[in-house]
N, C-alpha and C. Protein backbone atom coordinates (compact mmCIF):
# COMPACT_ATOMS: atom_id res chain seq x y z
N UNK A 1 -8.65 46.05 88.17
CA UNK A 1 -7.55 46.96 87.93
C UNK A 1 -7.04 47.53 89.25
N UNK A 2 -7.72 47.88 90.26
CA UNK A 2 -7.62 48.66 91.27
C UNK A 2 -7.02 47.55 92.01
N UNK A 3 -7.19 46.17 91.81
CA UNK A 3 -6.30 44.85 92.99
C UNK A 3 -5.28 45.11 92.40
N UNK A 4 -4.87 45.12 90.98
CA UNK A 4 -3.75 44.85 90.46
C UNK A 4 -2.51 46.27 90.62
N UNK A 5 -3.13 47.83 90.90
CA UNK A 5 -2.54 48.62 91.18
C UNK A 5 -2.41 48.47 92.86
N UNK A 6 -3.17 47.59 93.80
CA UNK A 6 -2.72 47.83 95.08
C UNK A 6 -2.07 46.41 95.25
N UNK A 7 -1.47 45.49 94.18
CA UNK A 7 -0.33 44.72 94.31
C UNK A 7 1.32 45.36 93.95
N UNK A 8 0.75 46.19 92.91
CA UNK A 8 2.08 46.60 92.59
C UNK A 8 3.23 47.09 93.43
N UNK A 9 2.93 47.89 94.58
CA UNK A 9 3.86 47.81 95.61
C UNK A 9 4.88 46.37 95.93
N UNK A 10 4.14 45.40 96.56
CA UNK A 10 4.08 44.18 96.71
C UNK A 10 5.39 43.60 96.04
N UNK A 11 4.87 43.36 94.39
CA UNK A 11 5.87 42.74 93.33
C UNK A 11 6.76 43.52 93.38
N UNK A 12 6.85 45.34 93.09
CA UNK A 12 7.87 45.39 93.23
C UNK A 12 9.04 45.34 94.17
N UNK A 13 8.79 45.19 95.55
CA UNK A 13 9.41 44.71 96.03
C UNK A 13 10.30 43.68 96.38
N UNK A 14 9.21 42.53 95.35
CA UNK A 14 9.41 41.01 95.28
C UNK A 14 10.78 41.27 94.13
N UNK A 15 10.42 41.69 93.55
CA UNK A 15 11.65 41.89 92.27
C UNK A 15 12.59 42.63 92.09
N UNK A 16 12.94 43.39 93.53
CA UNK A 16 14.19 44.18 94.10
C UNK A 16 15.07 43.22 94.79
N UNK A 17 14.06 42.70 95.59
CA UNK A 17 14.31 41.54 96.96
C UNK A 17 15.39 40.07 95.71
N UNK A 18 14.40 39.87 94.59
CA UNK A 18 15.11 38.53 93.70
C UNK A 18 16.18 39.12 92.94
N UNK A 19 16.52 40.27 92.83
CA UNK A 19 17.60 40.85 92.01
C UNK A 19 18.82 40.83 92.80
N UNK A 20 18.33 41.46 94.41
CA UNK A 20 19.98 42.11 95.03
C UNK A 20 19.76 40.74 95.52
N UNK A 21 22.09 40.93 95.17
CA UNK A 21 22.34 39.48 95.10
C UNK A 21 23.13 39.76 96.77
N UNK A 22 22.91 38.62 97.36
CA UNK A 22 23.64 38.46 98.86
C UNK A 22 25.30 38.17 98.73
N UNK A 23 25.91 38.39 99.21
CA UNK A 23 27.07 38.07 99.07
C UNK A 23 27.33 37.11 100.15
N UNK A 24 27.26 35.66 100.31
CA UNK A 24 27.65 34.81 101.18
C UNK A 24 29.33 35.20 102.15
N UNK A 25 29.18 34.97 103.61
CA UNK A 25 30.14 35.27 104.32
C UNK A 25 31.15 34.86 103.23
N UNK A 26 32.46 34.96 103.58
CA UNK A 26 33.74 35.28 102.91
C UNK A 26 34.68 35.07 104.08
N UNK A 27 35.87 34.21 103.57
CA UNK A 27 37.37 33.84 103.98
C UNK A 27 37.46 35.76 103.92
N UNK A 28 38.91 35.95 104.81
CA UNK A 28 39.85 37.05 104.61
C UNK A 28 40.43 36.95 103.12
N UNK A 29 41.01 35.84 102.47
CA UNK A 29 41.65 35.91 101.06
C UNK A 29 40.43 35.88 100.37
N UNK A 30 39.22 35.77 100.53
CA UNK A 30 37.83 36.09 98.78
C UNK A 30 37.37 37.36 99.56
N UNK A 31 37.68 37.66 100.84
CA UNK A 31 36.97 39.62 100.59
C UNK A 31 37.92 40.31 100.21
N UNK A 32 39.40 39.70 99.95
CA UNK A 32 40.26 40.55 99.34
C UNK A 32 39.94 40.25 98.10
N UNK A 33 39.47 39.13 97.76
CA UNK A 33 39.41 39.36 96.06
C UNK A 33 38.19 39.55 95.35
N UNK A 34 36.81 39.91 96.29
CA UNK A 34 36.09 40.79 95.87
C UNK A 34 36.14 42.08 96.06
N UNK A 35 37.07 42.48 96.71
CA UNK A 35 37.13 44.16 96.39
C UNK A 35 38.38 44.64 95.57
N UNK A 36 37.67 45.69 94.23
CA UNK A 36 38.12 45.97 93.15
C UNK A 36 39.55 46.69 93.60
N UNK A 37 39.57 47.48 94.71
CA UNK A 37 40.58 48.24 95.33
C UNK A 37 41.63 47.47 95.80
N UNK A 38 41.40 46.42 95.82
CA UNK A 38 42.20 45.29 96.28
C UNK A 38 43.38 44.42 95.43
N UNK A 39 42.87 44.72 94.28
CA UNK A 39 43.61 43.75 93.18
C UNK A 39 44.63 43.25 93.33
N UNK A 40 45.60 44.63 93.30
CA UNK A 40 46.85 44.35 93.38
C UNK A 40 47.15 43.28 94.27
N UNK A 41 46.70 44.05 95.58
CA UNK A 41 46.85 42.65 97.18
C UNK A 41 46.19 41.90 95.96
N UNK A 42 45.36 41.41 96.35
CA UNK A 42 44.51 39.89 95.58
C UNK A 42 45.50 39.24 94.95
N UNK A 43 46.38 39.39 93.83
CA UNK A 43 47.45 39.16 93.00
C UNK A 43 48.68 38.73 93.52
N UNK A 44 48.96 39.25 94.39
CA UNK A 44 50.59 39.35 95.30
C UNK A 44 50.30 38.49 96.24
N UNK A 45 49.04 37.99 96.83
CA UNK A 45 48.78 36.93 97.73
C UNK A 45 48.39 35.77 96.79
N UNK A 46 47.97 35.83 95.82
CA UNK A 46 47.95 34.18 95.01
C UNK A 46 49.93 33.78 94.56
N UNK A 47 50.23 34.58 93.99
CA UNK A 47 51.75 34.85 93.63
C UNK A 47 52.68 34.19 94.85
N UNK A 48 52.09 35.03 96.09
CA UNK A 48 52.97 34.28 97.36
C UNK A 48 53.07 33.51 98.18
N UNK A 49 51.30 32.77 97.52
CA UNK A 49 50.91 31.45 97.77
C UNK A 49 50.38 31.71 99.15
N UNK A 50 49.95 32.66 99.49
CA UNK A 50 49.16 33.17 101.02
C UNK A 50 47.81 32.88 100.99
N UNK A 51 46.94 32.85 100.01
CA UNK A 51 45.43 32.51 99.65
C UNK A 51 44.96 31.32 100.12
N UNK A 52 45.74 30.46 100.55
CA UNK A 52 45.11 29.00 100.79
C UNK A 52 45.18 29.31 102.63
N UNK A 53 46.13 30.08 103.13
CA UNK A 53 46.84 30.45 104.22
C UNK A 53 45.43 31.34 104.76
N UNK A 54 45.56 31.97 103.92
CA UNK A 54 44.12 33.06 104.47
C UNK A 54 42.56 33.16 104.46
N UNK A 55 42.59 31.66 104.01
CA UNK A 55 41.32 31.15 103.83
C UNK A 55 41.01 30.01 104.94
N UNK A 56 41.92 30.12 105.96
CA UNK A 56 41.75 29.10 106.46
C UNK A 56 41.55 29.62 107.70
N UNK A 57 41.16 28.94 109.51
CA UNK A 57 40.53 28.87 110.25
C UNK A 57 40.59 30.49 110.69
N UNK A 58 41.67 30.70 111.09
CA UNK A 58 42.76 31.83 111.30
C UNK A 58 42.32 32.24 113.34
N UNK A 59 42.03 33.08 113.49
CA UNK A 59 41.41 34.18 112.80
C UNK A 59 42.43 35.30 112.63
N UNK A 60 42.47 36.11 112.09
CA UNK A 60 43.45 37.08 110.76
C UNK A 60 42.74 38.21 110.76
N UNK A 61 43.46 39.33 111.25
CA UNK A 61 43.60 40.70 110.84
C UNK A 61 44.69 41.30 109.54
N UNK A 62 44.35 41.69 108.54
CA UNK A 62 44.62 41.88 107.19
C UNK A 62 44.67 43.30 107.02
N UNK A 63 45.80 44.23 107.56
CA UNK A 63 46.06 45.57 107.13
C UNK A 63 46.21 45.62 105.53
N UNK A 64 45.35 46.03 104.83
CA UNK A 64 45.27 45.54 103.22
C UNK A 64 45.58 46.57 102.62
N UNK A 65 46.72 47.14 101.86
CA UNK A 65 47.35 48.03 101.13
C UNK A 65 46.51 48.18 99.98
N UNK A 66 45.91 48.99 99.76
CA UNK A 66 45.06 49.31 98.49
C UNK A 66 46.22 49.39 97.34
N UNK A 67 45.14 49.73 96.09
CA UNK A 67 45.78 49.66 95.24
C UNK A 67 46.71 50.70 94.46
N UNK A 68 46.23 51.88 94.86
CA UNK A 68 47.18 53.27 95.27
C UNK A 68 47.59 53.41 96.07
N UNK A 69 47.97 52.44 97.06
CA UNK A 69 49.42 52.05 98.11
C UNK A 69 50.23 51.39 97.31
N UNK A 70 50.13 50.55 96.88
CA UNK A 70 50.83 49.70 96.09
C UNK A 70 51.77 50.39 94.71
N UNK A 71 50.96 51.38 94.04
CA UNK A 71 51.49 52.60 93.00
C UNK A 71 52.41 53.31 94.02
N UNK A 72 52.47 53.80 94.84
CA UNK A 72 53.23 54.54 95.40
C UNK A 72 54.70 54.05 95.79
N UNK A 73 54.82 52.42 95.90
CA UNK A 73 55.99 52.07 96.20
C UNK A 73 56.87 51.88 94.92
N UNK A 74 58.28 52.20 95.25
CA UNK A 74 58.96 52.25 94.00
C UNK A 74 58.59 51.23 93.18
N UNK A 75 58.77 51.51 91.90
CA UNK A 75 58.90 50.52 90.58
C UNK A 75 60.35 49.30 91.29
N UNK A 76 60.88 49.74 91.15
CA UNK A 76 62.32 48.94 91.53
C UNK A 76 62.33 48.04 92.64
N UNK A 77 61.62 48.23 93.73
CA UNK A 77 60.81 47.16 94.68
C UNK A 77 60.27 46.52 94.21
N UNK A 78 58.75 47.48 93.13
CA UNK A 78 57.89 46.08 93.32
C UNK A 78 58.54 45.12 92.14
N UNK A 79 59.68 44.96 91.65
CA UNK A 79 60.50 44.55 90.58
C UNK A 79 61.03 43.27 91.75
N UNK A 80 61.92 43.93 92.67
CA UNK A 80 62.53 43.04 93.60
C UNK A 80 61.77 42.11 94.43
N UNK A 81 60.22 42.68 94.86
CA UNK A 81 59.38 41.75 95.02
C UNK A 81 58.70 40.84 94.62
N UNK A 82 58.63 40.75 93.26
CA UNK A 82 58.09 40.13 92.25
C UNK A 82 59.12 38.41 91.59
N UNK A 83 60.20 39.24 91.83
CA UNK A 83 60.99 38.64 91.36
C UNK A 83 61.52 37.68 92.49
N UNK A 84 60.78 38.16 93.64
CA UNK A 84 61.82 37.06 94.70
C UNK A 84 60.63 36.52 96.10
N UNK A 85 60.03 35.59 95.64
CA UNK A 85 58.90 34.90 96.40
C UNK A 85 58.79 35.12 98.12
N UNK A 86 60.11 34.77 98.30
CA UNK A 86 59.98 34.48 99.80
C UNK A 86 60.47 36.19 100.47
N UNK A 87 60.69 37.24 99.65
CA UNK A 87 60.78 38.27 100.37
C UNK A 87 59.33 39.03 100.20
N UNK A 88 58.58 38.76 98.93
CA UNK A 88 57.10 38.93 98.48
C UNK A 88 56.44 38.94 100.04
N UNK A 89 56.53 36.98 100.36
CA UNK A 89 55.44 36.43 101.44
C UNK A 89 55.51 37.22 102.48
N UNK A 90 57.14 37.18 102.99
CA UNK A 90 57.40 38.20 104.28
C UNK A 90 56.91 39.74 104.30
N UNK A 91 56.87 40.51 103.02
CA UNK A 91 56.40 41.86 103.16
C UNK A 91 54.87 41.34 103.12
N UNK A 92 53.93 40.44 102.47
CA UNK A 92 52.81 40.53 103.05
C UNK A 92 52.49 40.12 104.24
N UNK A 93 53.37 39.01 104.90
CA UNK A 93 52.80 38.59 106.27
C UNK A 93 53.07 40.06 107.18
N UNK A 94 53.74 40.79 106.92
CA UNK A 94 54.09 41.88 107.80
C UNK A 94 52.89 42.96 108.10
N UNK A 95 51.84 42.13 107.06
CA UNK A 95 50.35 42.64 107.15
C UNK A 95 49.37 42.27 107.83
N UNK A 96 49.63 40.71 107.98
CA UNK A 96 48.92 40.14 108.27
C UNK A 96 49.09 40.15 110.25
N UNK A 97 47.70 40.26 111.05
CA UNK A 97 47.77 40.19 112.46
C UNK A 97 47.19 38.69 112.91
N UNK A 98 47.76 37.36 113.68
CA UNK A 98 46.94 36.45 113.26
C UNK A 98 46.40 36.13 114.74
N UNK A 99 45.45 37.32 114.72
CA UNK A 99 44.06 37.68 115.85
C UNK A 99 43.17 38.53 115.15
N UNK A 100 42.17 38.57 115.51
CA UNK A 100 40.78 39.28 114.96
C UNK A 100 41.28 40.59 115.86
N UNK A 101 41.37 41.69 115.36
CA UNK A 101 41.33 43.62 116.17
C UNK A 101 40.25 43.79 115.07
N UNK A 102 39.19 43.80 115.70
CA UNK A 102 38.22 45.23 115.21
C UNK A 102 38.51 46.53 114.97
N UNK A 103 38.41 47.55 114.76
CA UNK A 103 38.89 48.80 115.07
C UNK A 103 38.96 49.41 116.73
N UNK A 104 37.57 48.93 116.82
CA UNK A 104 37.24 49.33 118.43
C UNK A 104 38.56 48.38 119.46
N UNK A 105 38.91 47.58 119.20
CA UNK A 105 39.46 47.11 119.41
C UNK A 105 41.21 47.32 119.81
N UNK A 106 41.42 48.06 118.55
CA UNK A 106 42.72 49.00 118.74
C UNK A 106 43.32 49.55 119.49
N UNK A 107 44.29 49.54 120.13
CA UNK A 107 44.76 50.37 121.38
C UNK A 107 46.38 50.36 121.04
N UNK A 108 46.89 51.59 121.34
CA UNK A 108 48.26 51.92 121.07
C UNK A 108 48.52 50.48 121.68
N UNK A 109 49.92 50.63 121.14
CA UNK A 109 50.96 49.73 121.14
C UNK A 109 51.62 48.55 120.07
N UNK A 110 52.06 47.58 120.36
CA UNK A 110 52.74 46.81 119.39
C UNK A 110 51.94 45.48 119.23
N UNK A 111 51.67 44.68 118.31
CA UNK A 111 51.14 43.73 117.59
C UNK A 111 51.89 42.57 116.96
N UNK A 112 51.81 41.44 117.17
CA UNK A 112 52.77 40.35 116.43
C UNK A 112 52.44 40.20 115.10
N UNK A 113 53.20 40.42 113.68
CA UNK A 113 52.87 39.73 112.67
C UNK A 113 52.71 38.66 112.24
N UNK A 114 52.33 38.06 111.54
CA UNK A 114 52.71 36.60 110.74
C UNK A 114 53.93 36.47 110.55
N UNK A 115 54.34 37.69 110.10
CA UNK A 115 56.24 37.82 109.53
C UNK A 115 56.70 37.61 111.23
N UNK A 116 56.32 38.20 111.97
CA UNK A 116 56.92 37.81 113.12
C UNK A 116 58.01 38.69 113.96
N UNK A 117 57.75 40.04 113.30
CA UNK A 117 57.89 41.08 114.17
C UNK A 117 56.93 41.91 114.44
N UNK A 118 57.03 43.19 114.95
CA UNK A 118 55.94 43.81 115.49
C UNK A 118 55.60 45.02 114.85
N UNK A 119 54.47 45.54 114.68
CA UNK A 119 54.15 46.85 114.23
C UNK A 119 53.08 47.36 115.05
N UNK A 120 53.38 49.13 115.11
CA UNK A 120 52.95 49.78 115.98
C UNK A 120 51.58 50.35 115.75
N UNK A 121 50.71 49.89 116.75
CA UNK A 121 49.36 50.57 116.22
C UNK A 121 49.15 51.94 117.17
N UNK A 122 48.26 52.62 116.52
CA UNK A 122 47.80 53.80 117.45
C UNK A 122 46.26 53.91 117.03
N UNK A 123 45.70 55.16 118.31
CA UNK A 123 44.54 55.36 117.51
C UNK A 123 44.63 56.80 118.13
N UNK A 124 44.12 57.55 117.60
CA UNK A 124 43.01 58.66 117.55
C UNK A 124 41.85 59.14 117.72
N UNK A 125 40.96 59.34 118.52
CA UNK A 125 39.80 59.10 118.42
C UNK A 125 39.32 58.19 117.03
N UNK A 126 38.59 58.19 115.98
CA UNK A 126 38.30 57.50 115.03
C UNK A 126 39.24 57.08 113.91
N UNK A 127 40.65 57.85 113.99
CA UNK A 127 41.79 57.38 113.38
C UNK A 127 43.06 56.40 113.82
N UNK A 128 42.96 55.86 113.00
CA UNK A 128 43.66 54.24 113.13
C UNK A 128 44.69 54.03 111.98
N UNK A 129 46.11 53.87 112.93
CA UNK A 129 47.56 53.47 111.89
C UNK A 129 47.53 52.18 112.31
N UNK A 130 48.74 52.01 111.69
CA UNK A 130 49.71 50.87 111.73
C UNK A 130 50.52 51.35 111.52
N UNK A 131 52.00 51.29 111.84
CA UNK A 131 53.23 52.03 111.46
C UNK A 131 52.80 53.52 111.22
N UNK A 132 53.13 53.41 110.11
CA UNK A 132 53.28 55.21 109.24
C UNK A 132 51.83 54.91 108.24
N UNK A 133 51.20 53.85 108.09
CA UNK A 133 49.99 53.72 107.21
C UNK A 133 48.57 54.17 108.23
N UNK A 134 47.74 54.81 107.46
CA UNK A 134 46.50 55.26 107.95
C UNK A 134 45.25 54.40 107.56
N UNK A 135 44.50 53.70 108.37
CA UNK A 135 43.45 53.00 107.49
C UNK A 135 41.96 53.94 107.58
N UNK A 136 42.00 53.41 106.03
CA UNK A 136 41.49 54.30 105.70
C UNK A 136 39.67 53.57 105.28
N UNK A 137 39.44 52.41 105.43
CA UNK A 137 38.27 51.86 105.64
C UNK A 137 38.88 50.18 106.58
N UNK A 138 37.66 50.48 107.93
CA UNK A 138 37.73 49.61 109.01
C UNK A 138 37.02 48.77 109.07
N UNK A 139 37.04 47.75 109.61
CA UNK A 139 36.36 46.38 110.05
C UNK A 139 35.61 45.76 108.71
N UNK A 140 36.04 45.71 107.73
CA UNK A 140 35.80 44.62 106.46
C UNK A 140 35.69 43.42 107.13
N UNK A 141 34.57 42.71 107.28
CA UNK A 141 33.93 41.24 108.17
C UNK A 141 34.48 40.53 107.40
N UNK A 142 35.05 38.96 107.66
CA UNK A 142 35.35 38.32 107.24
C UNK A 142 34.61 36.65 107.75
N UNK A 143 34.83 35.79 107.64
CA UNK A 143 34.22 34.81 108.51
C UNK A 143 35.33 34.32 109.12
N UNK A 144 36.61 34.62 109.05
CA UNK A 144 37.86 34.00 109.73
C UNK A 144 38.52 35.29 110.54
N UNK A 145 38.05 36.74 110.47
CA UNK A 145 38.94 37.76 110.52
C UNK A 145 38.34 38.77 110.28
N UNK A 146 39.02 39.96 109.77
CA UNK A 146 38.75 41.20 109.44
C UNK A 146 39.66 41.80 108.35
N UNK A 147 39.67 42.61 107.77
CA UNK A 147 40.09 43.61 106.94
C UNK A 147 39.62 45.09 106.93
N UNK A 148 41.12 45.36 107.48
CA UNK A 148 40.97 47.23 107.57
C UNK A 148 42.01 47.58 106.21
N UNK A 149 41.74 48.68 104.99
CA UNK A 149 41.96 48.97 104.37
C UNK A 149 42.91 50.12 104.63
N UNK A 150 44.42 49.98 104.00
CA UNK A 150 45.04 51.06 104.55
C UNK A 150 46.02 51.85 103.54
N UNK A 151 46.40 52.73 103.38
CA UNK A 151 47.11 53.70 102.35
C UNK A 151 48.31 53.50 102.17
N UNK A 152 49.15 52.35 102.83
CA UNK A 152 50.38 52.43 101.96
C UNK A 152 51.06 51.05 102.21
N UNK A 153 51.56 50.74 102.13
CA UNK A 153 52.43 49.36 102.01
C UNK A 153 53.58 49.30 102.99
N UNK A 154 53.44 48.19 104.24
CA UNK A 154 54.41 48.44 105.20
C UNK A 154 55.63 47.54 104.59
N UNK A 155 57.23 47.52 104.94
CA UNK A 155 57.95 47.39 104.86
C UNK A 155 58.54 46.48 106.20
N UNK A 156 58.96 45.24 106.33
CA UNK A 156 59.25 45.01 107.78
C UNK A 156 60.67 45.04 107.74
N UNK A 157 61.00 45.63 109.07
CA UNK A 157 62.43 45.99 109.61
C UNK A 157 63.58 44.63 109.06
N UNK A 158 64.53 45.25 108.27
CA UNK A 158 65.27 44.60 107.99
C UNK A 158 66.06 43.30 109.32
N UNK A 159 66.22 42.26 108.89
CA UNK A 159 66.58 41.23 109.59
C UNK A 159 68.62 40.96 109.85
């Protein structure tokens, strides 16, 4: 009895260790679509046909509009976005950075999009924009990239 109470430590460990499940590295497009906060993005990048795009070598920085960024932009946009593919892709590439920035990494100034103009980063001691958006969780690892999570949905400068 007394072996079998000074194993029990042991097993249970063994049977914490066989339960938690690992999450194998991840493309930039499957850590967007394992995180629940993400959906919306997740959705609007299969829709704009960016998922095959963002799964690939890259490497890709992904300012990722949560999903109460996404509520916040008018109804009547996300109507006009929905409805019209190739202005969809361009407001997400306007997310997309196609270089790896860590956070640490960050340093004022301007950044090339995928869309192919520029948006302005800053930092703060531990606070980090993009435009007028605040991110609001940093350096999401990717195996191609990163994902920083950010509060609102950028818009790129009319053409």
């Amino acid at each position: 009895m007394n072996r079998l109470l000074a194993l029990a430590p042991a097993l249970l460990l063994l049977a914490a260790c066989a339960s938690t499940q690992q999450q194998a590295p991840a493309s930039v497009a499957e850590t967007i679509a394992r995180d629940p906060q993400l959906s919306t993005l997740n959705s609007l990048v299969a829709r704009a046909g960016l998922a095959d795009t963002l799964k690939a070598a890259g490497p890709y920085t992904v300012f990722a509009p949560t999903n109460a960024a996404f509520q916040a932009v008018p109804a009547k946009t996300m109507q006009e976005l929905s409805a019209d593919p190739a202005k969809l892709k361009e407001v997400l590439n306007y997310h997309v950075v196609p270089a790896k920035l860590n956070a640490s990494a960050v340093k004022p100034g301007n950044a090339k999009t995928a869309q192919g103009a520029n948006v302005a980063l800053s930092r703060a001691g531990e606070f980090i924009t993009v435009e007028e958006a605040m991110v609001e969780t940093a350096d999401i690892a990717a195996t191609n990239g990163v994902v920083h999570k950010v509060d609102r949905v950028l818009m790129p400068p009319r053409r």
